[in-house]
Protein backbone atom coordinates (compact mmCIF):
# COMPACT_ATOMS: atom_id res chain seq x y z
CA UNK A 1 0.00 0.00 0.00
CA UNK A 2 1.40 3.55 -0.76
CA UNK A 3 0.11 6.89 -0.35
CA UNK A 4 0.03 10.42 1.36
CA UNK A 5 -0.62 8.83 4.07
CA UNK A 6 1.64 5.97 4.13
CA UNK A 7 4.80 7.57 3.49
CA UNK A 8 3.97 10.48 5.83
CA UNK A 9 3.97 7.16 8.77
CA UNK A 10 7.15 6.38 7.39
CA UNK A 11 8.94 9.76 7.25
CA UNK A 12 7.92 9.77 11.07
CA UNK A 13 9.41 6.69 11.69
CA UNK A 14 12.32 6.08 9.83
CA UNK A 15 15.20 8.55 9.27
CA UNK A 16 14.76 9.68 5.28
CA UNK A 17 18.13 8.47 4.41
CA UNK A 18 17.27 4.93 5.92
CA UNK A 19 15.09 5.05 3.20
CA UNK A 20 15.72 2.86 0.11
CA UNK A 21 13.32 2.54 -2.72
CA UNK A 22 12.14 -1.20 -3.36
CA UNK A 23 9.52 -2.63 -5.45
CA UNK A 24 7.80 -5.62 -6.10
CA UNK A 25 9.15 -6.18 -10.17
CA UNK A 26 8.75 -8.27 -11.77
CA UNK A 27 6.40 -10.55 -9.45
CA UNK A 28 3.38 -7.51 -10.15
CA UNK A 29 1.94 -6.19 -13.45
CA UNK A 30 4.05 -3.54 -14.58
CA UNK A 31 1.34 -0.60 -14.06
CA UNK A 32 1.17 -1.15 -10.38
CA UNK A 33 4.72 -0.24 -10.14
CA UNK A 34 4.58 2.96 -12.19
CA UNK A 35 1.42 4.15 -9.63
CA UNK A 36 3.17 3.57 -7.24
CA UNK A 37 6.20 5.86 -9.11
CA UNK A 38 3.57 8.28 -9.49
CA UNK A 39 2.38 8.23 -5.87
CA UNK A 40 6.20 9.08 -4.80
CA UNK A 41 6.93 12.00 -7.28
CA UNK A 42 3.97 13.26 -6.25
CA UNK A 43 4.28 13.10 -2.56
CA UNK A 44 3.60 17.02 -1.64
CA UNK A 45 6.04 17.13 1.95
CA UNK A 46 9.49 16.01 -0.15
CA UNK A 47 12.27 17.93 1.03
CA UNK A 48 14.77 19.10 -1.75
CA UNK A 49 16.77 16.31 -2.82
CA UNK A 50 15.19 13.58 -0.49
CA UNK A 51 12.91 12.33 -3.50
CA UNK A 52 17.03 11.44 -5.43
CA UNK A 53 18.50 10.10 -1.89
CA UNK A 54 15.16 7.49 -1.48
CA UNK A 55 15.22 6.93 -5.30
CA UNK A 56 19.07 6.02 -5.37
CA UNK A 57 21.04 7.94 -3.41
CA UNK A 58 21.16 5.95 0.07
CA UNK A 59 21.74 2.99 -1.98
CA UNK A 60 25.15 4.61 -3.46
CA UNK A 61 25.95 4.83 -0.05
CA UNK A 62 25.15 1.73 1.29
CA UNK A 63 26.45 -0.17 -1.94
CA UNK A 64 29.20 2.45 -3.68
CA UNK A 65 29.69 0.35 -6.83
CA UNK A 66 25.98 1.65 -7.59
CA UNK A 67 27.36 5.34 -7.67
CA UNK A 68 29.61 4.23 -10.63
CA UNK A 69 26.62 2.37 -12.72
CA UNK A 70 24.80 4.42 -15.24
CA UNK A 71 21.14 5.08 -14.44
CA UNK A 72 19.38 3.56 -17.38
């Protein structure tokens, strides 16, 4: 489940950058994975640059070889 709502009980939770983005690909249809894309870039309470970090940045950090692969 994702939402306004969801993510704003995560932000309170969980640091942002213990955040990593994760989805369920390939095991769900394809369209239920770009909603949920949707659902994220549109998320109204994003500070600058936290939308990146969650996206792909936290996981450069965690896993540096990532920082050095081209985002396709």
């Amino acid at each position: 489940m994702y939402g306004p709502a969801t993510l704003h009980a995560l932000l309170a939770f969980a640091a942002p950058d213990h955040i990593l983005y994760g989805s369920d690909f390939p095991m769900l249809p394809e369209d239920w994975g770009t909603d949920f894309d949707t659902a994220l870039d549109a998320y109204p309470n994003w500070e600058p640059g936290r939308l990146r970090a969650i996206d792909r940045g936290n996981a450069e950090l965690l896993v540096p070889r990532l920082a050095r692969t081209p985002v396709t």
